[in-house]
PDB file of N, CA and C in Angstrom:
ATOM      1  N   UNK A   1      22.138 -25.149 -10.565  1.00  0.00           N
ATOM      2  CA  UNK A   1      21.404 -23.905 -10.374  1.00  0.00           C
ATOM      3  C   UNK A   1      20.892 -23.356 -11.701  1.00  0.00           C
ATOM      4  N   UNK A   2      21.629 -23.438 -12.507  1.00  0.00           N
ATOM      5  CA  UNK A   2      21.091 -22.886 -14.080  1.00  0.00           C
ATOM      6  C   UNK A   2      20.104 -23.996 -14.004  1.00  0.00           C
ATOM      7  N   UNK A   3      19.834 -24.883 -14.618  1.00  0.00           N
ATOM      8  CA  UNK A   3      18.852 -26.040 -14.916  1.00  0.00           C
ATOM      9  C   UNK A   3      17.261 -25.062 -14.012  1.00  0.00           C
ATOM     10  N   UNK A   4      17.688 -24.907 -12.781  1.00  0.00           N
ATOM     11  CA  UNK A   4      16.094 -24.561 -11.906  1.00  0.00           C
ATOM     12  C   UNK A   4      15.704 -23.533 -12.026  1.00  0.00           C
ATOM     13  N   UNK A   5      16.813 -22.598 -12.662  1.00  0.00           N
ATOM     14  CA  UNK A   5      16.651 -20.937 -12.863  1.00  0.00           C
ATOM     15  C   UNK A   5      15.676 -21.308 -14.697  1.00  0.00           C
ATOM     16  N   UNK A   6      16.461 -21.722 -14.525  1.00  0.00           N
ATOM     17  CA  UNK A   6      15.754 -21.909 -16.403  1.00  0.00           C
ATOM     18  C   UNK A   6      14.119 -22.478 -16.269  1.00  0.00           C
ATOM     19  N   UNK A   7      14.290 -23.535 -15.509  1.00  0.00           N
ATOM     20  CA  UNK A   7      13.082 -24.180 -15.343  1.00  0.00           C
ATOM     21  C   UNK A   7      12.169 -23.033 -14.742  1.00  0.00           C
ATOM     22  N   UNK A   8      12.319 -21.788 -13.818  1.00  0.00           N
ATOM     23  CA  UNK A   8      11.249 -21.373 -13.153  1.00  0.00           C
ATOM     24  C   UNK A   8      11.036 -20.164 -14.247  1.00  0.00           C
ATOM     25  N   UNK A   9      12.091 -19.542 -15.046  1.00  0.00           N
ATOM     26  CA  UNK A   9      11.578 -18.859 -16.419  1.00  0.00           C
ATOM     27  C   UNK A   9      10.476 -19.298 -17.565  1.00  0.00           C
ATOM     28  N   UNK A  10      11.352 -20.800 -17.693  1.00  0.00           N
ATOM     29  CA  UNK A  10       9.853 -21.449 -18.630  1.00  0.00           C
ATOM     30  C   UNK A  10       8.502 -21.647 -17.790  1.00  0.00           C
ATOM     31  N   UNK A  11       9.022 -21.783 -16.559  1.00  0.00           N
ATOM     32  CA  UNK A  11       7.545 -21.781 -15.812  1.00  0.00           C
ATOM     33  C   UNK A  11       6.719 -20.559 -16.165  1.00  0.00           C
ATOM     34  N   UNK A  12       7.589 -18.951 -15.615  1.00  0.00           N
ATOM     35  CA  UNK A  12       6.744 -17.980 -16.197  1.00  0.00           C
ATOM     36  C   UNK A  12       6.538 -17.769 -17.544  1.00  0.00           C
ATOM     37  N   UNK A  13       7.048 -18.130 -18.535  1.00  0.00           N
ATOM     38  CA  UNK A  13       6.776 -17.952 -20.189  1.00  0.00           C
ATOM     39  C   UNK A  13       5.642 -18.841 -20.141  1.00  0.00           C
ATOM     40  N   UNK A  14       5.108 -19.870 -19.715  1.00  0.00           N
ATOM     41  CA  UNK A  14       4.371 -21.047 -19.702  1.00  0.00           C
ATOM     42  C   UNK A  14       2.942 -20.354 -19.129  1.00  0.00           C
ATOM     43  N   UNK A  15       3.070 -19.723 -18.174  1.00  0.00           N
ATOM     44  CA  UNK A  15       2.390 -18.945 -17.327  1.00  0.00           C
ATOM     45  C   UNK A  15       1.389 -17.802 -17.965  1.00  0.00           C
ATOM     46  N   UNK A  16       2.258 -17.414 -18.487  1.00  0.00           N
ATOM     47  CA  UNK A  16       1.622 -16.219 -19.637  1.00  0.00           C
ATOM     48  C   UNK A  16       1.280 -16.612 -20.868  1.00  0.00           C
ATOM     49  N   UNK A  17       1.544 -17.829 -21.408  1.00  0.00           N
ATOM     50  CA  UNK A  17       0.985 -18.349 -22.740  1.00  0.00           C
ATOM     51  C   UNK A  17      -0.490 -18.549 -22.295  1.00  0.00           C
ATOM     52  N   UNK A  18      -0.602 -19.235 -21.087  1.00  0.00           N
ATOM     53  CA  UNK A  18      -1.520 -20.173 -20.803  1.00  0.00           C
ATOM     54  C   UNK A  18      -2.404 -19.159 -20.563  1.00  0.00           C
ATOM     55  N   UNK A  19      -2.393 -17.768 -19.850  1.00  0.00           N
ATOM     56  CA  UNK A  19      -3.148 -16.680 -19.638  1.00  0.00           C
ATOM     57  C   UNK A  19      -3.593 -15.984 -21.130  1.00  0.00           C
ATOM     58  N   UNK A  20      -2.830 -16.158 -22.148  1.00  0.00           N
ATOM     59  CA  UNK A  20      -2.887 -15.744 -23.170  1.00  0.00           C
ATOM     60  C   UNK A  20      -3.605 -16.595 -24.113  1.00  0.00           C
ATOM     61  N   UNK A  21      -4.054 -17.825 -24.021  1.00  0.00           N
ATOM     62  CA  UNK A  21      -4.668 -18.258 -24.860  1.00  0.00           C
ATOM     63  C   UNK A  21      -5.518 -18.847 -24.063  1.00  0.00           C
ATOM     64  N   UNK A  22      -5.929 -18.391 -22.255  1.00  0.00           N
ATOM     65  CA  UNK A  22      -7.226 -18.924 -22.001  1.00  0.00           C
ATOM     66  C   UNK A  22      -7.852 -17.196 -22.015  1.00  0.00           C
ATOM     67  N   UNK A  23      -7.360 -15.887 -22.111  1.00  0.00           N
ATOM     68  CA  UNK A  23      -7.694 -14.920 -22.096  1.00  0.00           C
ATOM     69  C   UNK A  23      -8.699 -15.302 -23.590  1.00  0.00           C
ATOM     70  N   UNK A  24      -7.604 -15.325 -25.008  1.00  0.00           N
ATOM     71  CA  UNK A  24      -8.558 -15.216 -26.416  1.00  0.00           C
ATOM     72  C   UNK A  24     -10.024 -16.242 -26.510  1.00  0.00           C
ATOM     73  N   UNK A  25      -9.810 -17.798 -25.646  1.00  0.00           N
ATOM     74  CA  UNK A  25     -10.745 -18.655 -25.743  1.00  0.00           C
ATOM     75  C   UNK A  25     -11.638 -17.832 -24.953  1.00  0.00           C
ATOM     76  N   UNK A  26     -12.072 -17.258 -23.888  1.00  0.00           N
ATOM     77  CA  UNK A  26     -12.992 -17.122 -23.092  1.00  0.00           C
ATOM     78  C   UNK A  26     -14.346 -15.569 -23.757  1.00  0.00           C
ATOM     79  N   UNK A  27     -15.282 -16.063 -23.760  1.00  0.00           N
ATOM     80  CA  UNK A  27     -15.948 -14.760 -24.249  1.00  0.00           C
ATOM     81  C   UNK A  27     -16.447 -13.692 -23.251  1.00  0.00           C
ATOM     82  N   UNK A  28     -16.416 -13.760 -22.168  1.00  0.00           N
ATOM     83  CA  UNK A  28     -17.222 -12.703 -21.045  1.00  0.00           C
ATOM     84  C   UNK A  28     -15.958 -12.305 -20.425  1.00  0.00           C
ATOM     85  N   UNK A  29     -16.436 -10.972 -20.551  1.00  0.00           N
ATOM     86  CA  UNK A  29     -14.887 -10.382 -19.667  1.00  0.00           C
ATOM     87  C   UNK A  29     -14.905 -10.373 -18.236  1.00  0.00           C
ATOM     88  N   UNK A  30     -15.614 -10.922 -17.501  1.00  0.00           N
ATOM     89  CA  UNK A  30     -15.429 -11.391 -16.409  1.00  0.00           C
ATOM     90  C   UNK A  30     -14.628 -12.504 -15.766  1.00  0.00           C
ATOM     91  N   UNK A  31     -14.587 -13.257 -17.210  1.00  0.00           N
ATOM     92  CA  UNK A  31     -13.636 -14.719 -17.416  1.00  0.00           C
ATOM     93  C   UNK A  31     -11.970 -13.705 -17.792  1.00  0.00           C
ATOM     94  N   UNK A  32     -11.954 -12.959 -18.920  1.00  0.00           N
ATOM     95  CA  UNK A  32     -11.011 -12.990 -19.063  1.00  0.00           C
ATOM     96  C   UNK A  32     -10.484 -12.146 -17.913  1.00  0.00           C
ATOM     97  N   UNK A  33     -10.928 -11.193 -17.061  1.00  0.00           N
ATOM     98  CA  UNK A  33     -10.307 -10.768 -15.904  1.00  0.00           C
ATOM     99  C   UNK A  33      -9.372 -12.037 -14.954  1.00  0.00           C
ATOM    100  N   UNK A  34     -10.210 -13.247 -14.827  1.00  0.00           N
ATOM    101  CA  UNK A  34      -9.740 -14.186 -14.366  1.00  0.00           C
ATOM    102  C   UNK A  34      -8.419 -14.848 -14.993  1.00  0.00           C
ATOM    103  N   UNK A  35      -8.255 -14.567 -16.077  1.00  0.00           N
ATOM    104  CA  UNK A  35      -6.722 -15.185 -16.906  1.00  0.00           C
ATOM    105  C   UNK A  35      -5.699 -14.030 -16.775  1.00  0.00           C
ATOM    106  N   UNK A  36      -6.438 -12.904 -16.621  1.00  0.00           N
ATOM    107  CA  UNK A  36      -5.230 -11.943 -16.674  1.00  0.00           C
ATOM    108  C   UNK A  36      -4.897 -11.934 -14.788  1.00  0.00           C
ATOM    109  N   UNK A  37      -5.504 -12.238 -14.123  1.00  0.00           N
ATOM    110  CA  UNK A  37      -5.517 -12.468 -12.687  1.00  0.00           C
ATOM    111  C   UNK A  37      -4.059 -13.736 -12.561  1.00  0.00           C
ATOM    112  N   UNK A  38      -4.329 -14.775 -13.231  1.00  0.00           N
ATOM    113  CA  UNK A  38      -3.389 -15.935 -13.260  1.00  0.00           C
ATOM    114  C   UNK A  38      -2.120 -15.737 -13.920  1.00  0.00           C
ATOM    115  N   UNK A  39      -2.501 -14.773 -14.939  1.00  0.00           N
ATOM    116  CA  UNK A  39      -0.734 -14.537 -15.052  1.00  0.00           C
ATOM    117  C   UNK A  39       0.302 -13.594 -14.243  1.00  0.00           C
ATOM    118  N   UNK A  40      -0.626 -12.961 -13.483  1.00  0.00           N
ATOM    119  CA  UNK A  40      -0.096 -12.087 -12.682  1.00  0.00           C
ATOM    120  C   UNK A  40       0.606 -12.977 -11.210  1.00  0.00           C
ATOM    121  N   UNK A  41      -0.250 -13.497 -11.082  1.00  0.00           N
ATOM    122  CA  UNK A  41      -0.061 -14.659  -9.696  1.00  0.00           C
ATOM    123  C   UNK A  41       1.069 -15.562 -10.234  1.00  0.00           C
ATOM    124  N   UNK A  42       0.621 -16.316 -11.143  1.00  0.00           N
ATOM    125  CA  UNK A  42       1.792 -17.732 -11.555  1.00  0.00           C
ATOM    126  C   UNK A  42       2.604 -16.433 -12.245  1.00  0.00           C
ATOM    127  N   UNK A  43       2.742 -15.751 -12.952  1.00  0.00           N
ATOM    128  CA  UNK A  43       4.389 -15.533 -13.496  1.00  0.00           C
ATOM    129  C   UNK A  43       4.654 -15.086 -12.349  1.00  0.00           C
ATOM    130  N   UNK A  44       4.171 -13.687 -11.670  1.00  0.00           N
ATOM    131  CA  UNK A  44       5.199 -13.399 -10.240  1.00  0.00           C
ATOM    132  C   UNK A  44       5.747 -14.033  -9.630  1.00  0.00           C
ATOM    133  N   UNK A  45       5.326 -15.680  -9.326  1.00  0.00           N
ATOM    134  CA  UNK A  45       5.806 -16.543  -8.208  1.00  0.00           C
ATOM    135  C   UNK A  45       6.766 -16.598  -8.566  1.00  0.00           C
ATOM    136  N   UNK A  46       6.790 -17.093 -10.097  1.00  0.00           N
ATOM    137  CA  UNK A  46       7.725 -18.092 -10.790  1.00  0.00           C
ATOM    138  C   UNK A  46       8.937 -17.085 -11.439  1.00  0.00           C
ATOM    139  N   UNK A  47       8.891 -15.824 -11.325  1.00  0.00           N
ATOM    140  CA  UNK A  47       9.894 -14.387 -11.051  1.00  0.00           C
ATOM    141  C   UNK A  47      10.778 -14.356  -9.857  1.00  0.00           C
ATOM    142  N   UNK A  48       9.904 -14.376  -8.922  1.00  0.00           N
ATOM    143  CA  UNK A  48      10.485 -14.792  -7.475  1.00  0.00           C
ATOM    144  C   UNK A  48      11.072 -15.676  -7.288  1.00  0.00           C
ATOM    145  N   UNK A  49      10.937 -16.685  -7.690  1.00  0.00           N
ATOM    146  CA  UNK A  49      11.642 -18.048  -7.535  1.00  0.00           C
ATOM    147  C   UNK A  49      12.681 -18.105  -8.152  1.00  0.00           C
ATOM    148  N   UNK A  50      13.078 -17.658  -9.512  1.00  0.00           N
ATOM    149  CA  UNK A  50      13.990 -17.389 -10.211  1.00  0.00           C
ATOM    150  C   UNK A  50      14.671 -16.227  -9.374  1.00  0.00           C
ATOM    151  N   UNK A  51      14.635 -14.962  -8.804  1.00  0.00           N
ATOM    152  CA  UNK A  51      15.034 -14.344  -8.450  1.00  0.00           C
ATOM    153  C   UNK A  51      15.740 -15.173  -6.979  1.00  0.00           C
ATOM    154  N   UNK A  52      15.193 -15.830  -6.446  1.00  0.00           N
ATOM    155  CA  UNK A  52      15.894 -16.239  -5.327  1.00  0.00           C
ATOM    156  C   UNK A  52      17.026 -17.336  -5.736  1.00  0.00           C
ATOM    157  N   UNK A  53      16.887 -18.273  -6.593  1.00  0.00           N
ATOM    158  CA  UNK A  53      17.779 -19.543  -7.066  1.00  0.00           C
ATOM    159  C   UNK A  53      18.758 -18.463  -7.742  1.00  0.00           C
ATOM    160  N   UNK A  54      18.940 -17.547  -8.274  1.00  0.00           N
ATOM    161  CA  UNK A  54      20.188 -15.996  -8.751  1.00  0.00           C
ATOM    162  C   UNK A  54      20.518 -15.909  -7.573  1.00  0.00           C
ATOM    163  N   UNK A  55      20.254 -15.242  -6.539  1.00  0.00           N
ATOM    164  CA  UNK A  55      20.639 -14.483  -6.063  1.00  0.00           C
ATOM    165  C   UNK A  55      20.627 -15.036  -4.490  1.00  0.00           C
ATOM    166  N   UNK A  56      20.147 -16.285  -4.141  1.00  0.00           N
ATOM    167  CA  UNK A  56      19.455 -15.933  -2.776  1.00  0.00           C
ATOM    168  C   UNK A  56      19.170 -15.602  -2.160  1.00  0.00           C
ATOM    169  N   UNK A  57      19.001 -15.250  -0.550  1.00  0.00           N
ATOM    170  CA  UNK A  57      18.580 -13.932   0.107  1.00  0.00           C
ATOM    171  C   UNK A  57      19.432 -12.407  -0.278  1.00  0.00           C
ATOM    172  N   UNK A  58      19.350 -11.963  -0.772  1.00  0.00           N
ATOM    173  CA  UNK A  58      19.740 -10.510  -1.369  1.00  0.00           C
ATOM    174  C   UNK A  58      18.994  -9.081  -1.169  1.00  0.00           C
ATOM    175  N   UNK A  59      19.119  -8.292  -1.439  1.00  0.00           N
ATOM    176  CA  UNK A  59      18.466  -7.164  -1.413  1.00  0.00           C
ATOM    177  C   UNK A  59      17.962  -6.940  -2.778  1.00  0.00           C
ATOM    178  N   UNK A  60      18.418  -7.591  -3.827  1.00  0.00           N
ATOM    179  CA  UNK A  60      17.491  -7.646  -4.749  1.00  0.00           C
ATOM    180  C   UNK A  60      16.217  -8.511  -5.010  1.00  0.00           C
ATOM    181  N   UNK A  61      16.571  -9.798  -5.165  1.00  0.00           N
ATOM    182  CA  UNK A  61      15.640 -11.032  -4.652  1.00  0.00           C
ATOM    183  C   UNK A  61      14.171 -10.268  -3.383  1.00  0.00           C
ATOM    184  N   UNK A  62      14.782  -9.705  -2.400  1.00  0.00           N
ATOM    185  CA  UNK A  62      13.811  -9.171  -1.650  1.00  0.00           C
ATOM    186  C   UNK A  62      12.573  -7.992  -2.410  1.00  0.00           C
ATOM    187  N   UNK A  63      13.396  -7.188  -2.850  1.00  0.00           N
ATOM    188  CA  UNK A  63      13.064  -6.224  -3.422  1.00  0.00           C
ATOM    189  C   UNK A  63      11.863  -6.827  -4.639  1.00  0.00           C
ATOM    190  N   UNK A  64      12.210  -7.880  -5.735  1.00  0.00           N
ATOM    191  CA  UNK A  64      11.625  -8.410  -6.460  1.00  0.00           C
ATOM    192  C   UNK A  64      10.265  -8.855  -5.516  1.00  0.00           C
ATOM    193  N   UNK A  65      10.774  -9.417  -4.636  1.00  0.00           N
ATOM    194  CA  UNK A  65       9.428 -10.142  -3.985  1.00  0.00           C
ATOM    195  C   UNK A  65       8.208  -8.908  -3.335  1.00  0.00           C
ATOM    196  N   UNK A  66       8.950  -8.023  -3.179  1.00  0.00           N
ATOM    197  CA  UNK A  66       7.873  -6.887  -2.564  1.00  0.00           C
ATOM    198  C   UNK A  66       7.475  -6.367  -4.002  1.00  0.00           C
ATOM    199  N   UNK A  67       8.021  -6.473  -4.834  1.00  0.00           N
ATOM    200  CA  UNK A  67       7.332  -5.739  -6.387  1.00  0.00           C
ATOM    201  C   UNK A  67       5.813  -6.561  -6.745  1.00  0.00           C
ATOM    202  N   UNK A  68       6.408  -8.058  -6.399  1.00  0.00           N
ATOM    203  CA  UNK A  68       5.432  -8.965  -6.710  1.00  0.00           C
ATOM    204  C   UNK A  68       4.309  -8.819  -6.081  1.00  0.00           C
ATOM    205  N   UNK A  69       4.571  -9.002  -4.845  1.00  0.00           N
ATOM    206  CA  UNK A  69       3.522  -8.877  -3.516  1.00  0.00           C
ATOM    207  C   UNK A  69       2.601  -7.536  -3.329  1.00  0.00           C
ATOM    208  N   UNK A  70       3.342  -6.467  -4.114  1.00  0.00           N
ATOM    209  CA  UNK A  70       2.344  -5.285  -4.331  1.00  0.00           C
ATOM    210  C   UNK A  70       1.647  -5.260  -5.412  1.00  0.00           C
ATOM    211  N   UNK A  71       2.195  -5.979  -6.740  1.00  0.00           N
ATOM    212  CA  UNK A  71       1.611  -6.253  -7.831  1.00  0.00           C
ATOM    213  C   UNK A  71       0.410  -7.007  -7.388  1.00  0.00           C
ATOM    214  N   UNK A  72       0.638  -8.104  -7.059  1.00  0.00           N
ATOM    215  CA  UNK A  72      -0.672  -8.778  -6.195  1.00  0.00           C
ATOM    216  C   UNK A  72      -1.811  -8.007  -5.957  1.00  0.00           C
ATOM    217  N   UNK A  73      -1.261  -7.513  -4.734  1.00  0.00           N
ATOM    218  CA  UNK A  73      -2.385  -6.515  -3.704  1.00  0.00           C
ATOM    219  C   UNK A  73      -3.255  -5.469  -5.138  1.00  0.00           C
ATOM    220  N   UNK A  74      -2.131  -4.929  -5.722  1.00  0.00           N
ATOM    221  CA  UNK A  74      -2.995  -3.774  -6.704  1.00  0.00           C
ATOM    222  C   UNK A  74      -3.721  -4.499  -7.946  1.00  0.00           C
ATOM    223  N   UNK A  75      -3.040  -5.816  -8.090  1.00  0.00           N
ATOM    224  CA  UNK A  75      -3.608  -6.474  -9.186  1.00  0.00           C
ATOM    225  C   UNK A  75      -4.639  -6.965  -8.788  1.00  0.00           C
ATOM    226  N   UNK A  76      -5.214  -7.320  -7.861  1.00  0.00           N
ATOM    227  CA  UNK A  76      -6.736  -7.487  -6.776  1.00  0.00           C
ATOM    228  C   UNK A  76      -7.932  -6.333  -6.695  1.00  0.00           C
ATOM    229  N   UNK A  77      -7.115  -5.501  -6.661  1.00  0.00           N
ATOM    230  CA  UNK A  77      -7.927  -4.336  -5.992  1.00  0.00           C
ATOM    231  C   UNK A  77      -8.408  -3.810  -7.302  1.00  0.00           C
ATOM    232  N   UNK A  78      -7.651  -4.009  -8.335  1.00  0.00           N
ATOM    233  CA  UNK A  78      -7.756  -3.324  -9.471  1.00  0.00           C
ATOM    234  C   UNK A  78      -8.820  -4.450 -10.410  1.00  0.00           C
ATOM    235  N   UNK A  79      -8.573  -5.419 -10.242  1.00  0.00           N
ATOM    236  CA  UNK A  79      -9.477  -6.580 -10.601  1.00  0.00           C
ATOM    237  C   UNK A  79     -10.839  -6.490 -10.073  1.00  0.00           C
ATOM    238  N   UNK A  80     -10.736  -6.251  -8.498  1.00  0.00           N
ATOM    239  CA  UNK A  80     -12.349  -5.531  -8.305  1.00  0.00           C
ATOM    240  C   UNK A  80     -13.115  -4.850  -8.951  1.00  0.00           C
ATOM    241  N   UNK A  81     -12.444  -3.635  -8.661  1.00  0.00           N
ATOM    242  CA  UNK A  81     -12.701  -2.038  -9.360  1.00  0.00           C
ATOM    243  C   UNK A  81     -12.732  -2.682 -10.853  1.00  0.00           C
ATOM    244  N   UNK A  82     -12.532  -3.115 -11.549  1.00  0.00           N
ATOM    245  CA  UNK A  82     -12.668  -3.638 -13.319  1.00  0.00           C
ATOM    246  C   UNK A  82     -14.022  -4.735 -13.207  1.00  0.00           C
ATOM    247  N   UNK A  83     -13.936  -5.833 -12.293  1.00  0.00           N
ATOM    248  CA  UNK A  83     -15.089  -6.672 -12.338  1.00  0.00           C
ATOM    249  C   UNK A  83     -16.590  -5.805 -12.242  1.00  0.00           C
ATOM    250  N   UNK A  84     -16.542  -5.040 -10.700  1.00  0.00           N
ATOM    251  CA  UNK A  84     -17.492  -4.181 -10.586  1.00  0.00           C
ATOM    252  C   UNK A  84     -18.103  -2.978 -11.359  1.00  0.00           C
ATOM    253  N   UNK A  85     -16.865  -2.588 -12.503  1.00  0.00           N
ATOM    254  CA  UNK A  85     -17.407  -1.719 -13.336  1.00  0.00           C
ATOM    255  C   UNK A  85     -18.150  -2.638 -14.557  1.00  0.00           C
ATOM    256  N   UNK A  86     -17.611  -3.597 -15.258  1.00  0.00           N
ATOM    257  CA  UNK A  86     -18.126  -4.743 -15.488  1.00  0.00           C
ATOM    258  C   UNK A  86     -19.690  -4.982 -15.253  1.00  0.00           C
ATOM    259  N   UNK A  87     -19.601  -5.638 -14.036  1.00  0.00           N
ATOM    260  CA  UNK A  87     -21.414  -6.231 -13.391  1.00  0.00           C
ATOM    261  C   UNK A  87     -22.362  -4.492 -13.630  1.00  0.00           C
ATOM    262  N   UNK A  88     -21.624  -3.479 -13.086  1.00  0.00           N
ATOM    263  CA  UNK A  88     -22.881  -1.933 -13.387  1.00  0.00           C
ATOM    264  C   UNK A  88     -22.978  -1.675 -14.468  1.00  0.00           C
ATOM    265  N   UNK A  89     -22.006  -2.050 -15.881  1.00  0.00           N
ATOM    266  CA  UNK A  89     -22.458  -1.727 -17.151  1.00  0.00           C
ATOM    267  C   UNK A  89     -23.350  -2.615 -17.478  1.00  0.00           C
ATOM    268  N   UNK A  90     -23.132  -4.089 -17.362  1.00  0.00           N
ATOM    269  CA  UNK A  90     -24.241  -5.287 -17.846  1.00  0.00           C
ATOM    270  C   UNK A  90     -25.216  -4.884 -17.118  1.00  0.00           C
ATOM    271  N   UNK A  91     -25.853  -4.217 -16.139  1.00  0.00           N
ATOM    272  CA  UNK A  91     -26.702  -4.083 -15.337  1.00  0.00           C
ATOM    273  C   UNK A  91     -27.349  -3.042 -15.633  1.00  0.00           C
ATOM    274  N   UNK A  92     -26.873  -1.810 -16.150  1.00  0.00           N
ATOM    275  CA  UNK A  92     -27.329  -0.571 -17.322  1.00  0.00           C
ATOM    276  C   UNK A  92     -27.913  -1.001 -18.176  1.00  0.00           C
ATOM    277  N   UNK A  93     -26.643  -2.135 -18.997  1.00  0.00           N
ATOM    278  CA  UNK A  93     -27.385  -1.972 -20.323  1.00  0.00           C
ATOM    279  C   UNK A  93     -28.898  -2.800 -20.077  1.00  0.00           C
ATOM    280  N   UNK A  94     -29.032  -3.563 -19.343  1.00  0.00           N
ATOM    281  CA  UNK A  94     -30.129  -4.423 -18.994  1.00  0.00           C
ATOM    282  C   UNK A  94     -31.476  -3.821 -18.745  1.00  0.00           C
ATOM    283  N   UNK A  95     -31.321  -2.513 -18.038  1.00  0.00           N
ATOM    284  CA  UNK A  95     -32.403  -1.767 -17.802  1.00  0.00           C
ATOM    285  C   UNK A  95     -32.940  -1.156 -18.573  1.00  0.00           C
ATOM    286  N   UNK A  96     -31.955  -0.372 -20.086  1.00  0.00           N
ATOM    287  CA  UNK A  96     -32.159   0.539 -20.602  1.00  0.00           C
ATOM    288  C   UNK A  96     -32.974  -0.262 -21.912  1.00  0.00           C
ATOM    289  N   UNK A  97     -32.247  -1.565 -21.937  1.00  0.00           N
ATOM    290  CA  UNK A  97     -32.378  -2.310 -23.293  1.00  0.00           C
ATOM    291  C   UNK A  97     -33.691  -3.719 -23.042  1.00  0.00           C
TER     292      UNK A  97
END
């Protein structure tokens, strides 16, 4: 059980590097919305997963997974609302300039 708990931590440390250095490579922030999107998705899973190989079905483990699963939902919605403010500024400056 340690060995898979460990393994799904380096999964999320792995998770967030990889968001972190495809966030600095990318130049349009429409891209980097998309890396900060992936660390949210792959580390949560890989939180959850660790949280369940601890604990198994638990009331914490559960609890983690609804943190995740709302993180999700708001990390979406909020990714909209950021993309779309995004596309109306490039679309300003386009008119004005």
């Amino acid at each position: 059980m340690s060995t898979l708990l460990a393994a799904c931590l380096l999964l999320t440390v792995a998770a967030v590097w990889l968001g972190v250095l495809g966030a600095a490579r990318l130049r349009d922030p429409l891209d980097r919305l998309h890396a900060v999107t992936f660390v949210n998705i792959a580390g949560g899973a890989a939180v959850t997963a660790a949280a369940f190989v601890t604990d198994g079905l638990s009331g914490r483990s559960l609890k983690i997974t609804l943190m995740v699963l709302l993180s999700w939902a708001i990390g979406a919605a909020l990714a909209h609302a950021t993309g779309r403010a995004l596309l109306r500024r490039d679309h300003k400056g386009a008119e004005t300039g």
